[in-house]
Protein backbone atom coordinates (compact mmCIF):
# COMPACT_ATOMS: atom_id res chain seq x y z
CA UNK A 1 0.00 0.00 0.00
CA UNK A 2 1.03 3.71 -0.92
CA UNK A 3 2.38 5.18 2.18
CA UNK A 4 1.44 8.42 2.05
CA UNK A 5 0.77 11.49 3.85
CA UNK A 6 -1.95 13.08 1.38
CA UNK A 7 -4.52 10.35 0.35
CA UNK A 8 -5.42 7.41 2.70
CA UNK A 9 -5.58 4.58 -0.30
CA UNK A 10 -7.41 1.93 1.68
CA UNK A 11 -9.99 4.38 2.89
CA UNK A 12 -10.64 5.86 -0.29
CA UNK A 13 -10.73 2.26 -2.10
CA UNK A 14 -13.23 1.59 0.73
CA UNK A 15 -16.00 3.98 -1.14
CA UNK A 16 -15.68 2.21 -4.18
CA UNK A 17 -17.95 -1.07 -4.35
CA UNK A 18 -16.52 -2.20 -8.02
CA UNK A 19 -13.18 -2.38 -6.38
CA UNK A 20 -14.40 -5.61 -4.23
CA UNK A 21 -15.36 -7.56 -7.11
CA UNK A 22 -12.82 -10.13 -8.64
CA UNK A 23 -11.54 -10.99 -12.59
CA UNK A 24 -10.42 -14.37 -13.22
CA UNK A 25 -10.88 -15.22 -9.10
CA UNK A 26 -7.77 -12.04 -8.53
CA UNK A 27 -8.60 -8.61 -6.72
CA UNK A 28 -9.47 -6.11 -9.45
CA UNK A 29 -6.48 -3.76 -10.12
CA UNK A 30 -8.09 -0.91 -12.29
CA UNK A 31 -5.54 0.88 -14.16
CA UNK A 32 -7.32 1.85 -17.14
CA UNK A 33 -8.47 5.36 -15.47
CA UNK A 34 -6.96 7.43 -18.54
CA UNK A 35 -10.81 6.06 -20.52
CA UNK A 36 -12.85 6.09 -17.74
CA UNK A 37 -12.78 6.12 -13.96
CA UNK A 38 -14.80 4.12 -11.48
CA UNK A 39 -17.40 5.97 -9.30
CA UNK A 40 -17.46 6.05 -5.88
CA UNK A 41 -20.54 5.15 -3.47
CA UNK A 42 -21.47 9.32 -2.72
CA UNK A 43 -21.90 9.39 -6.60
CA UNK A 44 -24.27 6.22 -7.23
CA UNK A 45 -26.10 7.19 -4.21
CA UNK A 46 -26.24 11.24 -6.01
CA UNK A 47 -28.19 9.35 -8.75
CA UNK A 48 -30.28 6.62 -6.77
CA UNK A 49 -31.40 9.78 -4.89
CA UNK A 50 -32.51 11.88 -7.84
CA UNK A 51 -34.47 9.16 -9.64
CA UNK A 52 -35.77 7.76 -6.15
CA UNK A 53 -37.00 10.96 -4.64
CA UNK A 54 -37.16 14.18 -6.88
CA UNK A 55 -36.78 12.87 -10.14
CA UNK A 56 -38.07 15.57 -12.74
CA UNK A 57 -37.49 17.83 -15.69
CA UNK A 58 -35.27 21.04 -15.01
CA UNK A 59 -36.15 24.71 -15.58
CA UNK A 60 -39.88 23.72 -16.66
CA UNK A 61 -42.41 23.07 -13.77
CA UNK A 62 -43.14 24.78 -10.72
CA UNK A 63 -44.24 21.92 -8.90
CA UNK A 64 -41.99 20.72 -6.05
CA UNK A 65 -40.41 18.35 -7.57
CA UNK A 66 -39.52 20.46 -10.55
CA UNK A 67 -37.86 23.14 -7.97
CA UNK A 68 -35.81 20.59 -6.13
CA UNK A 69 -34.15 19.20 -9.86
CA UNK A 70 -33.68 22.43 -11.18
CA UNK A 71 -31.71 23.73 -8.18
CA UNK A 72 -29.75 20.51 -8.13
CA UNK A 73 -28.43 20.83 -11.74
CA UNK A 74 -27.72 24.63 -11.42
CA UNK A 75 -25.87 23.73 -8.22
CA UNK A 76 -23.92 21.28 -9.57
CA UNK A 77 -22.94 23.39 -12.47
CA UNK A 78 -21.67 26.38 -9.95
CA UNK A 79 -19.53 23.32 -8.07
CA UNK A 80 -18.06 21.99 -11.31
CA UNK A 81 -17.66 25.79 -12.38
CA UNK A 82 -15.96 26.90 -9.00
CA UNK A 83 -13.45 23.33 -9.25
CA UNK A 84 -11.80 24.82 -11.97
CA UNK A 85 -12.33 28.60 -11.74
CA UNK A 86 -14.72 29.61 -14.04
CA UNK A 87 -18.36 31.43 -13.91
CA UNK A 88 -20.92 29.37 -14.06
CA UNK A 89 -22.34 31.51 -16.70
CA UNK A 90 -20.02 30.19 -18.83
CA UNK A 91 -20.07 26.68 -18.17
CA UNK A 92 -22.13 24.76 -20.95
CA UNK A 93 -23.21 21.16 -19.86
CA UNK A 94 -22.34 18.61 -22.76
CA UNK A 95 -22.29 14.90 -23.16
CA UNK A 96 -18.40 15.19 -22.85
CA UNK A 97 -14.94 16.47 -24.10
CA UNK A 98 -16.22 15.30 -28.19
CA UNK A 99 -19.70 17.40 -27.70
CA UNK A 100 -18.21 20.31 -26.43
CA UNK A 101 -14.86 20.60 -29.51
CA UNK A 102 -18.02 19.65 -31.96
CA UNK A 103 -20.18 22.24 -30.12
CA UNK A 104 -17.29 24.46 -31.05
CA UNK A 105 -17.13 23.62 -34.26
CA UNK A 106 -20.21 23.99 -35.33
CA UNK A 107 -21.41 27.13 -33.08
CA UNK A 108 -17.98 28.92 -33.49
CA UNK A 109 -16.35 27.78 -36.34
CA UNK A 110 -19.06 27.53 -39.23
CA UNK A 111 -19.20 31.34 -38.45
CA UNK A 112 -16.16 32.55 -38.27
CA UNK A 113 -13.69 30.32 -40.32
CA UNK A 114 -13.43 31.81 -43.75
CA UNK A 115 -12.13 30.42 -46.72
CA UNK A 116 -7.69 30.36 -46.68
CA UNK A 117 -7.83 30.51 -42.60
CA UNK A 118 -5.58 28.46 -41.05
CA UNK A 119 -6.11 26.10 -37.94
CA UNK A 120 -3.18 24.63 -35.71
CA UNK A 121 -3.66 21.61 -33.92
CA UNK A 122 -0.92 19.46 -32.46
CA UNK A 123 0.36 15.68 -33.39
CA UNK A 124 -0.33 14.72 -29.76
CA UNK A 125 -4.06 15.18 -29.98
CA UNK A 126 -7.02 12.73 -29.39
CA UNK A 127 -8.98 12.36 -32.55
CA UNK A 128 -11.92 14.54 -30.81
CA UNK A 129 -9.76 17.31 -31.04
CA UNK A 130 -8.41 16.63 -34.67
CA UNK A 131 -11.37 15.62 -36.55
CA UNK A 132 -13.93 18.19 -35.78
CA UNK A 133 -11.10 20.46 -37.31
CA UNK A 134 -10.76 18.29 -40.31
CA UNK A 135 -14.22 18.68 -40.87
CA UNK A 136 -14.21 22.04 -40.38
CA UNK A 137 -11.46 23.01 -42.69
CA UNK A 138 -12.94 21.18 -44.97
CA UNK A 139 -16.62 22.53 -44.75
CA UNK A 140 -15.24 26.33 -45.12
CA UNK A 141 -12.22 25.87 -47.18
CA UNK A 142 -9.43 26.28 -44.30
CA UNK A 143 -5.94 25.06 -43.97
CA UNK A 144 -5.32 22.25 -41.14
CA UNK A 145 -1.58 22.32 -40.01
CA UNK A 146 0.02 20.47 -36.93
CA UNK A 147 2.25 21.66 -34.14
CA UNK A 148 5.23 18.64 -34.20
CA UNK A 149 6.62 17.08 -30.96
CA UNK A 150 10.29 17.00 -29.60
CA UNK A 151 12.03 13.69 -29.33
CA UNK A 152 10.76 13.30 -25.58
CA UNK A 153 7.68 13.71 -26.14
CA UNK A 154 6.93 17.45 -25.61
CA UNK A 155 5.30 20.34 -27.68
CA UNK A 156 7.74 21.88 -30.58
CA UNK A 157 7.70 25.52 -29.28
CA UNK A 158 9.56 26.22 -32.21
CA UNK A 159 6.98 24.21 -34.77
CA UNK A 160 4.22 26.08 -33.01
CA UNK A 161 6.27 29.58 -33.15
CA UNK A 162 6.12 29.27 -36.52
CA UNK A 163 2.22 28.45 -37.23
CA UNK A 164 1.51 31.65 -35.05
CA UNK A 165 3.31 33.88 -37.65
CA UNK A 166 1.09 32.64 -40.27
CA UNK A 167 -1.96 34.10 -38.07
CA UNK A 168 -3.92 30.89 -37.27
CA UNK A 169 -8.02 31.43 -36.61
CA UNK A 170 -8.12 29.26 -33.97
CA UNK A 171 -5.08 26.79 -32.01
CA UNK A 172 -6.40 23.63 -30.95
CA UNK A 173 -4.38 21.65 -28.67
CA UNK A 174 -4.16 19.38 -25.31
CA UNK A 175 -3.40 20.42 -21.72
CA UNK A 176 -2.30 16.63 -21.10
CA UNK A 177 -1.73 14.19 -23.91
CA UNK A 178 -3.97 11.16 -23.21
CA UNK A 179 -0.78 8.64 -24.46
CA UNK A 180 2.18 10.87 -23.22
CA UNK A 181 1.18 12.36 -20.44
CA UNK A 182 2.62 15.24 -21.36
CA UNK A 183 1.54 18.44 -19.37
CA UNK A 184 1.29 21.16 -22.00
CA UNK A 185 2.11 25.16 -20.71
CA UNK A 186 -1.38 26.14 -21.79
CA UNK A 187 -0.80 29.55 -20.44
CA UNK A 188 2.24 30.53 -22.25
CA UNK A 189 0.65 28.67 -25.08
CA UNK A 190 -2.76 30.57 -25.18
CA UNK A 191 -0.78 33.87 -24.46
CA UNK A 192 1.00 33.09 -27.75
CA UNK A 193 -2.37 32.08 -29.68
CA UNK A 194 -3.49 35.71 -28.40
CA UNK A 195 -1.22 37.95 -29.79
CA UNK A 196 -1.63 36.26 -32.72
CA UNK A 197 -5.12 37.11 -33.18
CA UNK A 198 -5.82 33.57 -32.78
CA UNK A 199 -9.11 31.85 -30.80
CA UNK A 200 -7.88 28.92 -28.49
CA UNK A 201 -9.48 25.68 -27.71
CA UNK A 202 -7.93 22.98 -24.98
CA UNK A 203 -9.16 19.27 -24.60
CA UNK A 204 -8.89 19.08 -20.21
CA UNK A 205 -10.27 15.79 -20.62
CA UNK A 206 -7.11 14.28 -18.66
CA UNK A 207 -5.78 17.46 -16.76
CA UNK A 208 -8.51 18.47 -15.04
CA UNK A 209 -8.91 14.86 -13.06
CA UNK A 210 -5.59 14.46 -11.79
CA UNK A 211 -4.79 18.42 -11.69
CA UNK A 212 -5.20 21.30 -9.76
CA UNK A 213 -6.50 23.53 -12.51
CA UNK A 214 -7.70 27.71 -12.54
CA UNK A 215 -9.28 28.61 -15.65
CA UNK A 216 -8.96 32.26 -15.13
CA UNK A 217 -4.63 32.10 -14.70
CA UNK A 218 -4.69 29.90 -18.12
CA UNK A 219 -6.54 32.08 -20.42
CA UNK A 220 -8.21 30.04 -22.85
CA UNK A 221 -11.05 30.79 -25.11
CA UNK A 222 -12.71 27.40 -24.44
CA UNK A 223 -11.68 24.45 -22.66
CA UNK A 224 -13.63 21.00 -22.27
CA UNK A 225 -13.45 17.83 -19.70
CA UNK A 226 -15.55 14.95 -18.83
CA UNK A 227 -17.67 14.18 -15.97
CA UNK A 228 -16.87 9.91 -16.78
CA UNK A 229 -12.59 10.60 -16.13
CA UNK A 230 -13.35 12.26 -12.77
CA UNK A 231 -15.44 9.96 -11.12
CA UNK A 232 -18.79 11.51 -12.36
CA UNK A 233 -21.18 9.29 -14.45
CA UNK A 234 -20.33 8.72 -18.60
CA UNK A 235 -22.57 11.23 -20.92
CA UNK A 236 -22.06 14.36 -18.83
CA UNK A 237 -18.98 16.93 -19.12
CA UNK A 238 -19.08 20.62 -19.81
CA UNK A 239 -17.76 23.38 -22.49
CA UNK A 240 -16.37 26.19 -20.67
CA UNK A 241 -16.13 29.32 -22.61
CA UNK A 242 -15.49 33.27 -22.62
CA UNK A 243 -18.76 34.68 -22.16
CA UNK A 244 -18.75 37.44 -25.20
CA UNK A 245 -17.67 34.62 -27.11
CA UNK A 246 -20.21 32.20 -25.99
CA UNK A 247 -23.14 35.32 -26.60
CA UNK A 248 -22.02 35.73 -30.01
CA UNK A 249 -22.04 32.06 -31.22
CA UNK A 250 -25.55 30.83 -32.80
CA UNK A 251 -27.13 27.56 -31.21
CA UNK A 252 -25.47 23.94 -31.53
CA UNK A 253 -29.26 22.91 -31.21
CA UNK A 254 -32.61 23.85 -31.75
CA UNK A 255 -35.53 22.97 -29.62
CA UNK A 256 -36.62 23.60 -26.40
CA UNK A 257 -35.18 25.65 -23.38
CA UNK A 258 -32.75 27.00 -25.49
CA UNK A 259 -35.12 30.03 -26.29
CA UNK A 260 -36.69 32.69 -25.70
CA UNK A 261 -39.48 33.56 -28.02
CA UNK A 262 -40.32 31.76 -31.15
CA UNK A 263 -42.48 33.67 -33.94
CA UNK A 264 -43.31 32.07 -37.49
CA UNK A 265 -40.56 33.10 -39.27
CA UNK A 266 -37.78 33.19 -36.63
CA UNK A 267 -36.77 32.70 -32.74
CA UNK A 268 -34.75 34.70 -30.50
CA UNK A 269 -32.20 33.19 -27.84
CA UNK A 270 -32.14 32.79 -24.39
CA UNK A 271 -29.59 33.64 -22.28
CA UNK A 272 -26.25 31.83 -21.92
CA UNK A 273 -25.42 28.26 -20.45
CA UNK A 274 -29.14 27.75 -21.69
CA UNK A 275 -28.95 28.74 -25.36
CA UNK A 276 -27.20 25.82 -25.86
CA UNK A 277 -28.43 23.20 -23.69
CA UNK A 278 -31.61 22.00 -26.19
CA UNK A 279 -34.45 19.53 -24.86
CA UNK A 280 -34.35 17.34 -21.93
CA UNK A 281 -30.80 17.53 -20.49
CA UNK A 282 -28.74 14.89 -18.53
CA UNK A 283 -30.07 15.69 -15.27
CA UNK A 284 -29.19 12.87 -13.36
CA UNK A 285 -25.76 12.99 -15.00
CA UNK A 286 -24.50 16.79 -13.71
CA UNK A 287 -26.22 15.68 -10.43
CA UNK A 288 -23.85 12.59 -10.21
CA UNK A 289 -21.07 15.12 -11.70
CA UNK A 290 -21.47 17.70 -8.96
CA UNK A 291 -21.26 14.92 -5.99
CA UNK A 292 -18.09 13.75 -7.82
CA UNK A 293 -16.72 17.26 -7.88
CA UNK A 294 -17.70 17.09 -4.29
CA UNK A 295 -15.01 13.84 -3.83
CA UNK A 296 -12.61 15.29 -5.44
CA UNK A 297 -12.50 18.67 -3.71
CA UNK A 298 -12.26 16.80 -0.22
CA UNK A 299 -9.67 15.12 -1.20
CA UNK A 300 -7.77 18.25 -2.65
CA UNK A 301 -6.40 18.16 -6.13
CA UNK A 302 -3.07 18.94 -4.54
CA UNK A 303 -3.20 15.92 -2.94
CA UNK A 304 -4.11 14.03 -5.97
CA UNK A 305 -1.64 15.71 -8.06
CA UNK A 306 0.83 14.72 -5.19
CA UNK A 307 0.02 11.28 -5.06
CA UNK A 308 -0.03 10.58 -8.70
CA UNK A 309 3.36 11.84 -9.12
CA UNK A 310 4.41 9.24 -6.41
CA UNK A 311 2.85 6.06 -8.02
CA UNK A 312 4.38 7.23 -11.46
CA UNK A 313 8.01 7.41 -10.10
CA UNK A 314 7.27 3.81 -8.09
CA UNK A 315 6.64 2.69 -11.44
CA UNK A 316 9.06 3.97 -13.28
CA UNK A 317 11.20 2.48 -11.00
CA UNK A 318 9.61 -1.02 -10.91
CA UNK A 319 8.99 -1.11 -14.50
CA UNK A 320 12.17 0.15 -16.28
CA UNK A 321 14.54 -2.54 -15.30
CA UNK A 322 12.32 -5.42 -16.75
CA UNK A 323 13.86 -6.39 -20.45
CA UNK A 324 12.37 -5.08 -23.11
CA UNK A 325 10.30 -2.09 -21.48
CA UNK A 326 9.92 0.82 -23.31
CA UNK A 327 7.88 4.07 -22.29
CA UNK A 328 6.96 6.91 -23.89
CA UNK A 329 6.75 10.58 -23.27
CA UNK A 330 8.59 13.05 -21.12
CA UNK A 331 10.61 10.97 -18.11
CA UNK A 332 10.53 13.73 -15.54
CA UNK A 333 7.32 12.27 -13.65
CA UNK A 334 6.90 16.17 -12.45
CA UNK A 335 6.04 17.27 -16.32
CA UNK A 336 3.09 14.32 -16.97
CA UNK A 337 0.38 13.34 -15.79
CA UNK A 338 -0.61 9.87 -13.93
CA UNK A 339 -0.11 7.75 -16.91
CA UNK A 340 2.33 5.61 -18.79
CA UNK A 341 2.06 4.41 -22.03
CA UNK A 342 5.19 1.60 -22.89
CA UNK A 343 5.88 -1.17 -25.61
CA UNK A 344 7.35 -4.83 -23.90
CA UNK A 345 9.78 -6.35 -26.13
CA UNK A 346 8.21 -7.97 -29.27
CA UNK A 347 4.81 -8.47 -27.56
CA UNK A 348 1.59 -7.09 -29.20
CA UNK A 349 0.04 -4.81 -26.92
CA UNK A 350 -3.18 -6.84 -27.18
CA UNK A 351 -1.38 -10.37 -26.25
CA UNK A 352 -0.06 -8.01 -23.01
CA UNK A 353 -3.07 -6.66 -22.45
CA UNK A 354 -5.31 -10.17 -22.48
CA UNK A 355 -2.70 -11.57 -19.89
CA UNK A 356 -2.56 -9.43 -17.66
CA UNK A 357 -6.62 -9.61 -17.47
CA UNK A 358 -5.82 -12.79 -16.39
CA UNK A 359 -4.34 -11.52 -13.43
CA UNK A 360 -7.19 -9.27 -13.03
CA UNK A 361 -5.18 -6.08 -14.18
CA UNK A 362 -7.02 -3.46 -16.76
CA UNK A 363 -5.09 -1.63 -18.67
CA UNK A 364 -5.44 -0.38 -21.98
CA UNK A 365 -4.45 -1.57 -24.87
CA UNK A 366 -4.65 0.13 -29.36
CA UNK A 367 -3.98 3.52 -30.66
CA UNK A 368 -5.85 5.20 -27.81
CA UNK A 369 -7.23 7.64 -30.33
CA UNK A 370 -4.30 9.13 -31.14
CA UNK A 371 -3.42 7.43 -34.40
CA UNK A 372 -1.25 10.75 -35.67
CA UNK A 373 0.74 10.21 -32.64
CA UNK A 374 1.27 6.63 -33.04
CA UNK A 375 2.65 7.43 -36.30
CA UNK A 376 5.37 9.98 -34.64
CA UNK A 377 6.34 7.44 -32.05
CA UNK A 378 6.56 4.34 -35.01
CA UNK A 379 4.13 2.15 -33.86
CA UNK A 380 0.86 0.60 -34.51
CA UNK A 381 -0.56 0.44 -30.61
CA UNK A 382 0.90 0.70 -27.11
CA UNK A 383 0.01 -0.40 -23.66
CA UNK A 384 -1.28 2.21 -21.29
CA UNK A 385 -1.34 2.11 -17.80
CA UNK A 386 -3.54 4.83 -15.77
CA UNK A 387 -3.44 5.71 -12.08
CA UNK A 388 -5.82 7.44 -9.66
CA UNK A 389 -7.34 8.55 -6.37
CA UNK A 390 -7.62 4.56 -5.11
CA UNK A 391 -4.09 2.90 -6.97
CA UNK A 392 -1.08 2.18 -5.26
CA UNK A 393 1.89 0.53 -5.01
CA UNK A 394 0.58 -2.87 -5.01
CA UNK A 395 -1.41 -2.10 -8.19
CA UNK A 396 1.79 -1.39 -9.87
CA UNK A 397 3.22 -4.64 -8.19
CA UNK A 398 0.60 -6.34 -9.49
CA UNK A 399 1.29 -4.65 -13.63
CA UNK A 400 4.76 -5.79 -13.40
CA UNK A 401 4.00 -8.74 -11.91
CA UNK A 402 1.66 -10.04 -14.86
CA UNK A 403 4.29 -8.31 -17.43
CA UNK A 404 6.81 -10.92 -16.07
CA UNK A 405 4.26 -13.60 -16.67
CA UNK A 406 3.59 -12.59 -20.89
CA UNK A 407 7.80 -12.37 -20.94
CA UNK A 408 7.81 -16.05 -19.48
CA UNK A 409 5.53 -16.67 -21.82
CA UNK A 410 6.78 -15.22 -24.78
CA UNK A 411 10.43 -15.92 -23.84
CA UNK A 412 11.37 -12.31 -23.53
């Protein structure tokens, strides 16, 4: 067990009723946290209680019942709002990180790309944050170019120096590459995008889970994370974005709520988060987001951020020595975020992966999305192991453990 002074493992692994359960008759050793994270008790017991006791649509009815959901939604979108340091005026509730770069695209884009504009993204990117852009250049007749990486595994200031001069619409880019790790400088980064007359998007999809984040010291024109990677229920995550931006975009939907009067021949808006959260929302989904938010901040991101940092150098240290292990990304644990993504010898990453499910260990195991990047590091797929609020050292015990097994078996 992780001895440490910030995050009491076994108490936290305690509110977590998946974690009792066994795979092939072994204790469950989750380490696939990097595509989704398990949920802890206060969370499932958020939903039960919403669909048990006051289970109705939002910002509709002024029955009791109606009151109670509505103020539950709004209140979890100030919590998820105040976690990061944004208004919740500008916080847009979305299905996820993929919604919210599409919402962009669509609300944003289609009206202010022109025809010869240029968009920078970056080779590290998950595909949600590449082909919404490809789309998009292609729809308005833009130019897509790509910020290149350095040999460990870090941004190309220089690569991305030299898109800015050419007066990019609208940067694109990661604040933590979901195969890397790699934690990108979004300030200085958005800072640059600025003076260059340039709109900025950032994918927080795996920053804002294992980070202490404050939107208003980074500066970006929108950035997006998921409820699902932060111990909040899958189909719930939120677009946060400047607010004179976000009042000058049309609707990503039309339908109801997001109005405010609709004649014959046209409809007018209504105000901001609402304008472009159409129809019956996920209720029960930024319910169970806000109690997660609620986890996390009693825990303390600084002790999460702490913590991962320690698991990543145990592992680093327990995993480097075995024969044939390769990582990628930056090797200064301090500079990535709670994840390593490696090769083993002449295994395939899905032979690795199916073993060590044997030994009840979930990782993941492909292209993780990130199929440009694969191409930059020369490989078809890699292993990816993922840490979080209840791993420790015996989870990473247990990785190398059934690593050793597939090189016995393979004759590493």
């Amino acid at each position: 067990m992780l001895k440490s002074e910030t995050i009491d493992v076994e108490a936290v692994r305690r509110d977590f009723p998946i974690l009792k359960r066994k795979v092939h008759g072994k204790r469950l050793v989750y380490l696939d946290n990097a595509a989704t994270t398990q949920k802890p008790q206060s969370v499932i017991d958020a939903l039960v209680d919403y669909y048990s006791r006051y289970n109705s649509n939002v910002h509709r009815s002024v029955h009791t019942l109606g009151e109670e959901a509505t103020e539950a939604y709004e209140d979890s979108r100030r919590k998820v709002a105040k976690f990061v340091g944004a208004q919740a005026k500008e916080t847009v509730f979305v299905r996820g990180t993929t919604e919210a770069t599409n919402l962009v695209r669509f609300a944003w884009g289609e009206k202010y790309v022109k025809k010869g504009d240029l968009i920078v993204a970056t080779l590290m990117e998950h595909h949600s944050n590449i082909v919404p852009w490809q789309l998009l250049a292609k729809s308005r007749g833009a130019v897509l170019k790509y910020v290149g990486l350095t040999p460990d595994g870090e941004l190309d200031m220089g690569s991305l120096e030299g898109l800015l001069r050419e007066s990019p619409r609208l940067v694109a880019f990661a604040h933590c590459s979901n195969v890397l790790g790699t934690i990108n400088d979004v300030a200085t980064i958005c800072t640059k995008a600025r003076s260059a007359g340039a709109t900025t998007i950032v994918d927080g999809a795996q920053s804002v889970p294992h980070l202490p984040v404050d939107l208003a010291s980074l500066g970006a024109d929108f950035y997006a994370f998921s409820g699902h990677k932060m111990l909040g229920p899958t189909g719930i995550g939120v677009l946060i974005g400047k607010k004179r931006l976000l009042e000058e975009m049309d609707p990503f939907e039309g339908g109801g709520e997001m109005i405010r009067e609709v004649f014959e021949d046209h409809s007018t808006w209504n105000d901001v988060p609402h304008k472009f959260e159409a129809g019956t929302v996920n209720v029960a989904g930024a319910i169970g987001f806000g109690a997660a938010v609620d986890y996390l901040s009693r825990l303390g991101m600084d002790k999460v951020r702490e913590h991962e940092v320690r698991l990543l150098d145990y592992a680093y240290d327990a995993l480097s020595s075995l024969k044939g292990f390769h990582a990628y990304g930056p090797e200064d644990t301090k500079k990535r975020s709670g994840l390593i993504a490696f090769n083993y010898a002449d295994v395939h990453p899905h032979d690795l992966a199916t073993i060590l499910d044997e030994e009840g260990v979930a990782i993941r195991s492909g292209h993780h999305c990130a199929q440009l990047l694969m191409r930059c590091l020369d490989v078809s797929a890699t292993n990816r192991a993922s840490f979080y609020v209840y791993n420790s050292y015996d989870d990473v015990d247990a990785l190398r453990h059934g690593i050793e097994k597939a090189g016995a078996i393979f004759k590493v």
